[in-house]
Protein backbone atom coordinates (compact mmCIF):
# COMPACT_ATOMS: atom_id res chain seq x y z
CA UNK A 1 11.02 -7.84 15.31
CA UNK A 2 12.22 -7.03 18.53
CA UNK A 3 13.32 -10.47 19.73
CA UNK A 4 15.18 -13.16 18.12
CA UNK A 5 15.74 -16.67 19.22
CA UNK A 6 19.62 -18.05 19.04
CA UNK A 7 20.71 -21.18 20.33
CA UNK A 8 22.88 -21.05 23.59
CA UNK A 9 24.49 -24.33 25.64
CA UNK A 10 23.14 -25.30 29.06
CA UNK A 11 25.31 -26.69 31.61
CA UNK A 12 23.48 -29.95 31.84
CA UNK A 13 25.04 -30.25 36.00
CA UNK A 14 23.51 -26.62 36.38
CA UNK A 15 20.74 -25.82 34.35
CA UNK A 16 20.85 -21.97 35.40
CA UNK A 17 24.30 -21.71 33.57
CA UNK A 18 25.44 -21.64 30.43
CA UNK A 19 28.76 -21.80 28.02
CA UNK A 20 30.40 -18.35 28.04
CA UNK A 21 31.26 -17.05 24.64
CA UNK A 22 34.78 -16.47 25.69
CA UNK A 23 37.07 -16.06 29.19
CA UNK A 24 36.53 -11.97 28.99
CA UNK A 25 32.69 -12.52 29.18
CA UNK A 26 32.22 -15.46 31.61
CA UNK A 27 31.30 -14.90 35.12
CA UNK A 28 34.74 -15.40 37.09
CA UNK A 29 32.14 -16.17 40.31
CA UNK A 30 30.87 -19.49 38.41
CA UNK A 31 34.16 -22.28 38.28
CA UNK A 32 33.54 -22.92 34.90
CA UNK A 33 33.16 -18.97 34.08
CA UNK A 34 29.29 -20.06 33.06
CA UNK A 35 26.62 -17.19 32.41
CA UNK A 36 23.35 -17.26 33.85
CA UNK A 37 20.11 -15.93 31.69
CA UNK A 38 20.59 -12.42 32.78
CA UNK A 39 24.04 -12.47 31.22
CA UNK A 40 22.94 -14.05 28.19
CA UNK A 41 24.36 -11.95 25.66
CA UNK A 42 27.75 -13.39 26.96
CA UNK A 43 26.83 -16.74 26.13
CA UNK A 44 28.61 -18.88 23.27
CA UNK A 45 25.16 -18.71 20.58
CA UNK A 46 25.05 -20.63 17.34
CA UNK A 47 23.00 -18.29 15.29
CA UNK A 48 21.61 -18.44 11.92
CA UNK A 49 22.62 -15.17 9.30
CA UNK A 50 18.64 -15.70 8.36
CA UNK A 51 17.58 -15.07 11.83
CA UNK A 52 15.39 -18.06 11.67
CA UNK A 53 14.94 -20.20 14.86
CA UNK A 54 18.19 -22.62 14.98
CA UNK A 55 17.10 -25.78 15.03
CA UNK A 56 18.97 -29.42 15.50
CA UNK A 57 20.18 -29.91 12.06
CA UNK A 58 22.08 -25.97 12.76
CA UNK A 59 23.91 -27.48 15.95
CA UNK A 60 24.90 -30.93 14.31
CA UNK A 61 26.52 -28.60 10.96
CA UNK A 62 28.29 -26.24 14.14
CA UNK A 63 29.21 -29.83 15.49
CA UNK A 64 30.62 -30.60 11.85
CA UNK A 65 32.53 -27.65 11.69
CA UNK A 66 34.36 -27.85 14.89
CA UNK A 67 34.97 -31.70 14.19
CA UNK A 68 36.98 -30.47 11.00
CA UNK A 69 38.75 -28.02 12.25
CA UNK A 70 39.81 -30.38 14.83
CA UNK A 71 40.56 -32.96 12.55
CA UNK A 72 43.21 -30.66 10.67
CA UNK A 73 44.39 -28.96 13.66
CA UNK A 74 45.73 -32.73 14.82
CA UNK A 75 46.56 -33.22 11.20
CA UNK A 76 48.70 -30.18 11.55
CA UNK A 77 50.20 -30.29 14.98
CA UNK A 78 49.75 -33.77 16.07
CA UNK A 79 47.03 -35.72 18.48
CA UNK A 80 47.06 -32.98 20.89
CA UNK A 81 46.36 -29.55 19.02
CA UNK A 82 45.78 -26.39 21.18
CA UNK A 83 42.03 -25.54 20.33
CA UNK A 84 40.59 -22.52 22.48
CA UNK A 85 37.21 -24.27 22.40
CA UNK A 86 37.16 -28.29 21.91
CA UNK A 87 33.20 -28.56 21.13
CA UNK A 88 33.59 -32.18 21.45
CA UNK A 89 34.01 -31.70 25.20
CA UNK A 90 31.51 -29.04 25.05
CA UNK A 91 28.95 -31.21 24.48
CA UNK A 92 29.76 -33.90 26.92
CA UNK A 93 28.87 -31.03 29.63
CA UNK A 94 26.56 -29.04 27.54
CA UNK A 95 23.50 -29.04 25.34
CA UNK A 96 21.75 -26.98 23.29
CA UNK A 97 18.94 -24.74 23.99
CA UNK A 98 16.98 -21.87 22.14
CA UNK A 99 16.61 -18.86 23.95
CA UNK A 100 14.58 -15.68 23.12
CA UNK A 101 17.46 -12.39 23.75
CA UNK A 102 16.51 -8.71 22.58
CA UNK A 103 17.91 -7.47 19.45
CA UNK A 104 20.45 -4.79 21.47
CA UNK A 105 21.71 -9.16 22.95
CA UNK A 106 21.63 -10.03 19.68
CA UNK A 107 23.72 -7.56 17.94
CA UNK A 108 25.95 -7.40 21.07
CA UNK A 109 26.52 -11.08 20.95
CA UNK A 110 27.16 -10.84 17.24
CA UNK A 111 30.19 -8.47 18.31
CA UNK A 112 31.41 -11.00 20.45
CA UNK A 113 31.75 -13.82 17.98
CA UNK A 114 33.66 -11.41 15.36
């Protein structure tokens, strides 16, 4: 298998771009530190441990997830938490995509989310 397909988020303003995994990967020339496709390891991917092609129902559990962790994070520290990636805003801006990468993108992407 020499590809695999992972799901990435498009800037939906600028369909060339999309979420950076993190500040030390984005492109600092793009104002929202987006990647573009030949960056795309960088990217923020929702990935499946099965390698199977990610699919709707994947992003709406990811959505889950990041809707309870902000739930107890305001539970915690109140209705303002500090959250290094608010996916609820993320997908105001954003949607999802699957992408083909290599498997050297894919492993190297898997590094990043570690």
């Amino acid at each position: 298998m020499d590809k695999v397909i992972v799901m990435v988020m498009r800037n939906k303003t600028n369909p060339e771009r999309y979420l950076a995994a993190n500040a030390d990967v984005g492109d600092w020339e793009d104002e929202n530190l987006d990647v573009t496709a030949a960056d795309i390891q960088n990217a923020y991917m929702i990935m499946r441990k099965d390698n199977a092609i990610p699919t709707a129902a994947d992003f709406e559990e990811h959505k889950k997830w990041h809707a309870e962790l902000k739930r107890v994070l305001t539970e915690k520290w109140g209705p303002d938490p500090f959250m290094s990636l608010d996916f609820e805003s993320v997908c105001e801006h954003y949607e999802p995509v699957n992408v083909e990468i290599t498997q050297e993108q894919f492993q190297y992407a898997q590094e990043l989310m570690e």
